[in-house]
PDB file of N, CA and C in Angstrom:
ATOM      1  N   UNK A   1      22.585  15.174  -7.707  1.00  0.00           N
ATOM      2  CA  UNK A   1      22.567  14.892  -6.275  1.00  0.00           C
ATOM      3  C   UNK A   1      23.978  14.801  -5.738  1.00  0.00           C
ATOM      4  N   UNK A   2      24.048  14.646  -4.396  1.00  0.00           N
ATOM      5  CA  UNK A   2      25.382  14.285  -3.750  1.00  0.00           C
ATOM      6  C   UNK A   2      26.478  13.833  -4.317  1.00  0.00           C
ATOM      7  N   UNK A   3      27.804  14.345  -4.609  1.00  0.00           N
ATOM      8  CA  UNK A   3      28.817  13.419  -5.218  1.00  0.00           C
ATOM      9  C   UNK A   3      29.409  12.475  -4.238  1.00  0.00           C
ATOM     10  N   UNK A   4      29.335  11.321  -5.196  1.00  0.00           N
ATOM     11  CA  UNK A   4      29.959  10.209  -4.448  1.00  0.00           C
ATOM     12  C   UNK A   4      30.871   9.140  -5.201  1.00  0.00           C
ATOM     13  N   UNK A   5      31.590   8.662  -4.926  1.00  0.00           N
ATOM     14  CA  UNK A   5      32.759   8.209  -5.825  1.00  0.00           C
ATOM     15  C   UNK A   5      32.347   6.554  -6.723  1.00  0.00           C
ATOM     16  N   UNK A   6      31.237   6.948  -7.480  1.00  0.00           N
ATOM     17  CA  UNK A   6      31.156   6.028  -8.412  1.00  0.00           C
ATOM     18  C   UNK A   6      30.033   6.456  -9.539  1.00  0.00           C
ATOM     19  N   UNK A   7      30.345   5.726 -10.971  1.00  0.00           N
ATOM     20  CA  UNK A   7      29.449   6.426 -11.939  1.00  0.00           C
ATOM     21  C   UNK A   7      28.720   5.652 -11.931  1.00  0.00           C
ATOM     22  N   UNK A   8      26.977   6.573 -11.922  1.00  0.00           N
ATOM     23  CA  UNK A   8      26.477   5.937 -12.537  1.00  0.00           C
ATOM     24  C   UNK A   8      25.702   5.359 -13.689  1.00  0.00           C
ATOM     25  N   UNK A   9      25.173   4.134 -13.902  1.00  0.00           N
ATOM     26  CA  UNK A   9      25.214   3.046 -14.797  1.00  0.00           C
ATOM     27  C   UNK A   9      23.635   3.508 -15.392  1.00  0.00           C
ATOM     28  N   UNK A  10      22.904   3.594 -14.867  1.00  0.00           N
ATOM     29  CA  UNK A  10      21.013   3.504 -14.903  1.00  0.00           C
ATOM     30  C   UNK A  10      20.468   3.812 -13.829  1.00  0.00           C
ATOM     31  N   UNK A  11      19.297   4.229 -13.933  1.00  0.00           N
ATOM     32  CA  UNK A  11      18.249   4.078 -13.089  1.00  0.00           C
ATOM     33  C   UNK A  11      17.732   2.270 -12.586  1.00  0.00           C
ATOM     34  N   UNK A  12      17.273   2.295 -11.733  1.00  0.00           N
ATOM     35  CA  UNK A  12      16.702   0.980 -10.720  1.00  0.00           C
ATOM     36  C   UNK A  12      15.379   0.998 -10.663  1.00  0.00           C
ATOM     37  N   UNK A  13      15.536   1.689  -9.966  1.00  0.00           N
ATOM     38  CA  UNK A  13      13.730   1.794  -9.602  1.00  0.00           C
ATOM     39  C   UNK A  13      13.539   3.299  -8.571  1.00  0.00           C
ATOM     40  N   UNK A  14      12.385   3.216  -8.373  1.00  0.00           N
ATOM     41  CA  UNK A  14      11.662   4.547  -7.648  1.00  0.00           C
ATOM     42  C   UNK A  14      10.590   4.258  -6.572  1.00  0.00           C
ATOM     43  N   UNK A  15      10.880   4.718  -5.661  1.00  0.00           N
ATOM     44  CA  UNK A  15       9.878   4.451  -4.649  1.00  0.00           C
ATOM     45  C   UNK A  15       9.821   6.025  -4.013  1.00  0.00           C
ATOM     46  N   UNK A  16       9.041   5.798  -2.673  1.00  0.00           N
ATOM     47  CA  UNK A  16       8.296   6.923  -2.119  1.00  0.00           C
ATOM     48  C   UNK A  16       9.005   7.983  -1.641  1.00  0.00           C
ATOM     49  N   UNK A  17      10.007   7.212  -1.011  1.00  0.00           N
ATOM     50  CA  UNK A  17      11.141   8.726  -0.591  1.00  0.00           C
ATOM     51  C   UNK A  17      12.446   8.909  -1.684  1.00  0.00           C
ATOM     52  N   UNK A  18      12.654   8.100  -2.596  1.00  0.00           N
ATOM     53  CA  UNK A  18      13.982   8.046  -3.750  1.00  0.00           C
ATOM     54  C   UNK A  18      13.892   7.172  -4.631  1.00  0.00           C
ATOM     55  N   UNK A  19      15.250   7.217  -5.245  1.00  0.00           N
ATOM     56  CA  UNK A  19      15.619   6.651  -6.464  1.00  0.00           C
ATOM     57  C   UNK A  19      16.310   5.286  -5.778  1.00  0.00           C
ATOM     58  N   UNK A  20      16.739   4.351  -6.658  1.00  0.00           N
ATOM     59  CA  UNK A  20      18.067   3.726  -6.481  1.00  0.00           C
ATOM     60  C   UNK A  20      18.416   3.326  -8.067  1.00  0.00           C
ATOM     61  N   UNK A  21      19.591   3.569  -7.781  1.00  0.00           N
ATOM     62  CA  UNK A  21      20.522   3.325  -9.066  1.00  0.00           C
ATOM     63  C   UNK A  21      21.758   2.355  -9.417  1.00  0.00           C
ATOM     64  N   UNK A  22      22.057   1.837 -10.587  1.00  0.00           N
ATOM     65  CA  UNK A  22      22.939   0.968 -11.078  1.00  0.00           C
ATOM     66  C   UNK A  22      24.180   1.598 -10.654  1.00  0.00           C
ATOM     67  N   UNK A  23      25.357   1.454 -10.512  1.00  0.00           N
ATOM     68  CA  UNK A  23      26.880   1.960 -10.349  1.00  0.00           C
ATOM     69  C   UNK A  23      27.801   1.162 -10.228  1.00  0.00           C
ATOM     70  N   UNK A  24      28.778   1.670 -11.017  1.00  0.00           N
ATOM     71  CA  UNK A  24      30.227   1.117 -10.741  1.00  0.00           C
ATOM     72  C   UNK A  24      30.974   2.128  -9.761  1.00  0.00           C
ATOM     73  N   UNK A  25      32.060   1.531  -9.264  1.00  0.00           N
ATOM     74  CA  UNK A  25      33.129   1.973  -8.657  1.00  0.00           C
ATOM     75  C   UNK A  25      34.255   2.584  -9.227  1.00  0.00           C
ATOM     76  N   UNK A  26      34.270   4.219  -9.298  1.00  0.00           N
ATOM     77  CA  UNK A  26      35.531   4.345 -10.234  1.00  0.00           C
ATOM     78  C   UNK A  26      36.974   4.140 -10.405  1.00  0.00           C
ATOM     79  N   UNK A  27      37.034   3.387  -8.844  1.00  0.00           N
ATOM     80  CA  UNK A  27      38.548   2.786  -8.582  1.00  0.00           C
ATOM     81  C   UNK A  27      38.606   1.497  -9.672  1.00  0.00           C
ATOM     82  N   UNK A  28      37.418   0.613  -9.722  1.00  0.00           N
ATOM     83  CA  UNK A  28      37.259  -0.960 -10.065  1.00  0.00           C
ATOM     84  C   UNK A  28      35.929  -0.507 -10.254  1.00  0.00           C
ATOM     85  N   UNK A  29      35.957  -0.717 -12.346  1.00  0.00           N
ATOM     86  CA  UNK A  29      34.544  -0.972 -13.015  1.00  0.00           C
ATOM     87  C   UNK A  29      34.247  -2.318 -12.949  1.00  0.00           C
ATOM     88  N   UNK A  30      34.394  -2.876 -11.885  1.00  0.00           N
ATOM     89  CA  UNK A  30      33.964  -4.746 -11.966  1.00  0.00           C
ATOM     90  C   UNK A  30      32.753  -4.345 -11.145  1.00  0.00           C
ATOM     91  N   UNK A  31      33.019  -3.670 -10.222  1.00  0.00           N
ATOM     92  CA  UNK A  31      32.400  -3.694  -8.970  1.00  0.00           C
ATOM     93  C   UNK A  31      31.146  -2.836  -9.113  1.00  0.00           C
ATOM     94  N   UNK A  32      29.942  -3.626  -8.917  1.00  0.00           N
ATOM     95  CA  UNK A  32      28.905  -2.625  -9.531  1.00  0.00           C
ATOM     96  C   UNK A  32      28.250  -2.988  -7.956  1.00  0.00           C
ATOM     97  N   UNK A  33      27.092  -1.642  -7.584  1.00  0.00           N
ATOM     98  CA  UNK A  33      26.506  -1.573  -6.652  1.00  0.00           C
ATOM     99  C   UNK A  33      24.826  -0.870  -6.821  1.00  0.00           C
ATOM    100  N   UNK A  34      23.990  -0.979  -5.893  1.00  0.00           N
ATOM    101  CA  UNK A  34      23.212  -0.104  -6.285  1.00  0.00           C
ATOM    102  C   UNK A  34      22.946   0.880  -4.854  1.00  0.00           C
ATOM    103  N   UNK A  35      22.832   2.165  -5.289  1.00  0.00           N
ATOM    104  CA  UNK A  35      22.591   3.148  -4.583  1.00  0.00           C
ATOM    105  C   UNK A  35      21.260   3.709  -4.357  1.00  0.00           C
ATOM    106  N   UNK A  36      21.303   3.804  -3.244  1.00  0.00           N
ATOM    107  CA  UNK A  36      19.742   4.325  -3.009  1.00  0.00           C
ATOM    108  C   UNK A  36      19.791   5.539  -2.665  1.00  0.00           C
ATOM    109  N   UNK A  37      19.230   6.493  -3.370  1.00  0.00           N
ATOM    110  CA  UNK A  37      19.108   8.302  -2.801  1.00  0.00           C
ATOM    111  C   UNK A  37      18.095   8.363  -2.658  1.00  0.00           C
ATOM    112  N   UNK A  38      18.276   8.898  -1.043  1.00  0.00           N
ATOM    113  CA  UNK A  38      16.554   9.363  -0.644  1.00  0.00           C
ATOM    114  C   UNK A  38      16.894  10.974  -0.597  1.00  0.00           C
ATOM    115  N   UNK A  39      15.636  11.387  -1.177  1.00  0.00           N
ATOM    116  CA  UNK A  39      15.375  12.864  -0.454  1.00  0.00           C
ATOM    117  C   UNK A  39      15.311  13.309   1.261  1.00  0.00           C
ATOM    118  N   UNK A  40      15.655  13.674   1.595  1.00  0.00           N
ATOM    119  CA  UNK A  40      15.645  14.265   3.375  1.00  0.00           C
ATOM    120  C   UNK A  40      14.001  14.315   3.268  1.00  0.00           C
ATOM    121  N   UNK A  41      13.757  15.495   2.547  1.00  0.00           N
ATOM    122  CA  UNK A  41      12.526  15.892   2.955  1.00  0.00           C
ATOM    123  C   UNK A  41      11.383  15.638   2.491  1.00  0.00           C
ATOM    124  N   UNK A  42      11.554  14.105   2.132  1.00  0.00           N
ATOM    125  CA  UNK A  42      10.512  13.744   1.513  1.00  0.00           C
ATOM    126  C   UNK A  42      10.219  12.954   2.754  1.00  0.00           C
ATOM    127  N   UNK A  43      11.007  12.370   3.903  1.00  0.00           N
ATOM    128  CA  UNK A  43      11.126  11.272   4.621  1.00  0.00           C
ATOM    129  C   UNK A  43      10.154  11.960   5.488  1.00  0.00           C
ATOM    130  N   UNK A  44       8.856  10.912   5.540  1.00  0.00           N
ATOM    131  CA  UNK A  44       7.695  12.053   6.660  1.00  0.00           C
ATOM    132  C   UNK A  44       8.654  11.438   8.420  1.00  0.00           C
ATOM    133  N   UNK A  45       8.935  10.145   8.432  1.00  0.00           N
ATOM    134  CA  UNK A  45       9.895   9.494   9.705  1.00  0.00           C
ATOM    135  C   UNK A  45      10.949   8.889   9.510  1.00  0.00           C
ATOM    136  N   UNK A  46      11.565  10.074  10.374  1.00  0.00           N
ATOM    137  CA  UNK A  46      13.522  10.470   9.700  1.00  0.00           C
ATOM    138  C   UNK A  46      13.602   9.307  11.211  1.00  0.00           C
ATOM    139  N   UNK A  47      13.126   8.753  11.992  1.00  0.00           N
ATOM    140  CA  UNK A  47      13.693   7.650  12.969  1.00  0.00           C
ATOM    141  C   UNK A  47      13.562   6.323  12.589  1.00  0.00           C
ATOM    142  N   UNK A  48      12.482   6.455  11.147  1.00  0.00           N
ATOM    143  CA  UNK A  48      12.927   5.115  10.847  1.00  0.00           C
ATOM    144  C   UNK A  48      13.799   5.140   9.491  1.00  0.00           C
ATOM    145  N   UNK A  49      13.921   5.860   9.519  1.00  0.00           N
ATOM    146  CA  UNK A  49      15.117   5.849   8.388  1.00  0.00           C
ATOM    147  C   UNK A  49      16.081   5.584   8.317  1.00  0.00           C
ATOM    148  N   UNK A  50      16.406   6.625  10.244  1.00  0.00           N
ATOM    149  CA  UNK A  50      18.157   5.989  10.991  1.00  0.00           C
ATOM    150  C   UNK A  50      17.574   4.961  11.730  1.00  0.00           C
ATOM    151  N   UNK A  51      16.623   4.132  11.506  1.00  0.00           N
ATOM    152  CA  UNK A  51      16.317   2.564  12.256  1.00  0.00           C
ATOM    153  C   UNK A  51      17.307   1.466  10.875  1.00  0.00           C
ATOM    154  N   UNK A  52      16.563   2.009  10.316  1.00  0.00           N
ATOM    155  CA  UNK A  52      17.063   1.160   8.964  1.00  0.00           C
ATOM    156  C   UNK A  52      18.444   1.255   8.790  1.00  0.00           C
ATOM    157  N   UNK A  53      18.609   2.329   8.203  1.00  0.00           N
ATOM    158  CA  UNK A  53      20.365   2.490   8.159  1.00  0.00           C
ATOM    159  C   UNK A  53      21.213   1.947   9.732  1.00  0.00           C
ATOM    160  N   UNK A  54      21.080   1.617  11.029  1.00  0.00           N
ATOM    161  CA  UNK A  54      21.366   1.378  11.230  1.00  0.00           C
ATOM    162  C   UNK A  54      21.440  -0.271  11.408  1.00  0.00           C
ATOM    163  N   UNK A  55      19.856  -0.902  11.086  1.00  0.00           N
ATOM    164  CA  UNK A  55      20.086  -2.397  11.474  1.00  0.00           C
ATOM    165  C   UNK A  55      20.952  -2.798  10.296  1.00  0.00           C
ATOM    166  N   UNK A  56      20.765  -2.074   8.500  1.00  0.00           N
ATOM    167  CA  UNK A  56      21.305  -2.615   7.763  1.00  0.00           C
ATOM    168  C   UNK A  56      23.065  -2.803   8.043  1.00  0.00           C
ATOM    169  N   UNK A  57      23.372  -1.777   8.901  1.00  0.00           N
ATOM    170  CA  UNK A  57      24.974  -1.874   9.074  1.00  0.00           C
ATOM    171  C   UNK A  57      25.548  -2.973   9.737  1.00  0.00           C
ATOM    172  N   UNK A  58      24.428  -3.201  10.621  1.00  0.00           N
ATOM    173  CA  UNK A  58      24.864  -4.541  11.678  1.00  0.00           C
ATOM    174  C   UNK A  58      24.319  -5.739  10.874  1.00  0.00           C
ATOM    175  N   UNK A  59      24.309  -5.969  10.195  1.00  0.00           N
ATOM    176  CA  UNK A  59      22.900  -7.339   9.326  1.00  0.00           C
ATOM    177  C   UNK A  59      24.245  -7.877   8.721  1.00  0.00           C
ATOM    178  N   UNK A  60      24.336  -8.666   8.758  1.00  0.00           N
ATOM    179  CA  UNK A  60      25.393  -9.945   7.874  1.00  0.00           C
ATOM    180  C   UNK A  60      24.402 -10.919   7.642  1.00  0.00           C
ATOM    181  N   UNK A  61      23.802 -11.333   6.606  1.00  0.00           N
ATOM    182  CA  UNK A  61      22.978 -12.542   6.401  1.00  0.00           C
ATOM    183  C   UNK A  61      23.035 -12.458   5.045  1.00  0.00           C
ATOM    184  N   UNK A  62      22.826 -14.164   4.267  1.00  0.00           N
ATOM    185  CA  UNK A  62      23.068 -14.225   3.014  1.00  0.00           C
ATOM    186  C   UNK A  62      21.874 -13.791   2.266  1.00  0.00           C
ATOM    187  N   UNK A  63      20.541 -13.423   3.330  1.00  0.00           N
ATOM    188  CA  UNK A  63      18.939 -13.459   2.191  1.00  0.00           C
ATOM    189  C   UNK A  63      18.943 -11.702   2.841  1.00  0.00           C
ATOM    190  N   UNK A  64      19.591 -11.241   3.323  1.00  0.00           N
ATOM    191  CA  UNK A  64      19.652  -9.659   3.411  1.00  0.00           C
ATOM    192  C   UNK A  64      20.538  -8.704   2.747  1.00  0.00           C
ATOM    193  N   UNK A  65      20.464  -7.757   2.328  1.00  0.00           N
ATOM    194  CA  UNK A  65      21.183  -6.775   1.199  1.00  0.00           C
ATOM    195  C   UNK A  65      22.289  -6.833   2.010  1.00  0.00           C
ATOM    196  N   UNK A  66      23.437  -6.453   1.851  1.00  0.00           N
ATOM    197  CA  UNK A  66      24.571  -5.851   2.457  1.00  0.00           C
ATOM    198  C   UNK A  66      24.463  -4.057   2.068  1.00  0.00           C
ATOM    199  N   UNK A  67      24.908  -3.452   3.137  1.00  0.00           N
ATOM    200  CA  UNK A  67      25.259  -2.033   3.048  1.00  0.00           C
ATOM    201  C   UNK A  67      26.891  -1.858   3.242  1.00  0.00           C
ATOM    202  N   UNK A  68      27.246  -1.427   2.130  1.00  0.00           N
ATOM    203  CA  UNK A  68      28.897  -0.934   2.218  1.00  0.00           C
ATOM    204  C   UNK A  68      29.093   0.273   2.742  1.00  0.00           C
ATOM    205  N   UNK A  69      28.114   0.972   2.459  1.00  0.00           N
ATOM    206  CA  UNK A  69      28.590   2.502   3.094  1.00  0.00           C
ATOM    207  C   UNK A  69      27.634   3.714   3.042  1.00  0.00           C
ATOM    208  N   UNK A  70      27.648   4.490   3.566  1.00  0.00           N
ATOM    209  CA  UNK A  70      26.465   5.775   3.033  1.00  0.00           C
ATOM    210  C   UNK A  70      27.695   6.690   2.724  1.00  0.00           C
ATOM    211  N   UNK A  71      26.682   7.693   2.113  1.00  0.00           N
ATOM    212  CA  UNK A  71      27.080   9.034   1.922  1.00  0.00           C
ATOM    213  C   UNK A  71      25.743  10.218   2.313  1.00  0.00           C
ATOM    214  N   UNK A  72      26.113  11.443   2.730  1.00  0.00           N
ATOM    215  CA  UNK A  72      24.951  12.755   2.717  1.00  0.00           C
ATOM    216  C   UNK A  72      25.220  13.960   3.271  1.00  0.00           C
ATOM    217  N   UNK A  73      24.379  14.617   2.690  1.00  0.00           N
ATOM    218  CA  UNK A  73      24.648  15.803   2.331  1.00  0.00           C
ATOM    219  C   UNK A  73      22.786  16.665   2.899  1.00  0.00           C
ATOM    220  N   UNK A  74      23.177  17.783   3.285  1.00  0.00           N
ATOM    221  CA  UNK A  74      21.895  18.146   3.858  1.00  0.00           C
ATOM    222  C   UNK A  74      20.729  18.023   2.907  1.00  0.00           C
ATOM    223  N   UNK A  75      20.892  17.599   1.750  1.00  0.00           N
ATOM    224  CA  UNK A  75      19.132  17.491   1.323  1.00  0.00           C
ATOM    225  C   UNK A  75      19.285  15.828   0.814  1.00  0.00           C
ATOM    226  N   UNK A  76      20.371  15.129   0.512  1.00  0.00           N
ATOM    227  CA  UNK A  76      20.612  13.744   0.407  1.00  0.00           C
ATOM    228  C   UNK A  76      21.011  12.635   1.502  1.00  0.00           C
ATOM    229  N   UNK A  77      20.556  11.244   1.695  1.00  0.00           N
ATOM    230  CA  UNK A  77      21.230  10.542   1.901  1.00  0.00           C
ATOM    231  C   UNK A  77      21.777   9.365   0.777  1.00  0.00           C
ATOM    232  N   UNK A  78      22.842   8.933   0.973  1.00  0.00           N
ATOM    233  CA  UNK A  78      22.833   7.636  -0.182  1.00  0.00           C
ATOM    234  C   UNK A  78      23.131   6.518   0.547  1.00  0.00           C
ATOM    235  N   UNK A  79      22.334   5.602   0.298  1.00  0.00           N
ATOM    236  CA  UNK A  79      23.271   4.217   0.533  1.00  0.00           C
ATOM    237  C   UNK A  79      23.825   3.232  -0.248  1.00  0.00           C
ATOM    238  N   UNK A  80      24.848   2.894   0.230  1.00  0.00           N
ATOM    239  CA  UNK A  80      25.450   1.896  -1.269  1.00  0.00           C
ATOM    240  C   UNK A  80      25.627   0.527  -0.697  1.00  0.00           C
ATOM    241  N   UNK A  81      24.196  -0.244  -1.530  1.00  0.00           N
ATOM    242  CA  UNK A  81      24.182  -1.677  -1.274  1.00  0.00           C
ATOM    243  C   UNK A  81      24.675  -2.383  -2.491  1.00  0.00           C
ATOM    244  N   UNK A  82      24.674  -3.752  -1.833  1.00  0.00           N
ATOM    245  CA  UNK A  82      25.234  -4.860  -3.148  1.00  0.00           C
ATOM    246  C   UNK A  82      23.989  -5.210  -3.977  1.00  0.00           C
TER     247      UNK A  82
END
């Protein structure tokens, strides 16, 4: 899938539109994250997808994931949460 600047560690888990996966950071192997790759075209509603990706960007709360960043590519998106 998409290159993105960290290796990864394992598989996570699997759900309906992707994967998410274990990773480190290849700047800093301290820093582990997990990534979520969805397929594009698996997503039957691509508006709630950019619903999500966007509330997660604005969300600061301690019982909610943090999102550091996406990455994508026309058949990927990734997101890289804590």
């Amino acid at each position: 899938f998409i290159s993105v600047p960290f290796l990864i560690i394992s598989g996570f888990g699997k759900g309906a539109y992707g994967t998410v996966y274990k990773a480190q950071t290849k700047t800093y192997p301290n820093n582990v994250r997990a990534i979520k790759v969805i397929k594009k075209k698996n997503v039957k509603n691509q508006q709630a997808l950019i619903d999500e990706v966007t509330i997660l960007r604005e969300c600061d709360h301690p019982s909610i994931v943090k999102m550091y960043e996406t990455f994508e590519d026309d058949q990927y998106l990734c997101m890289v949460l804590e």
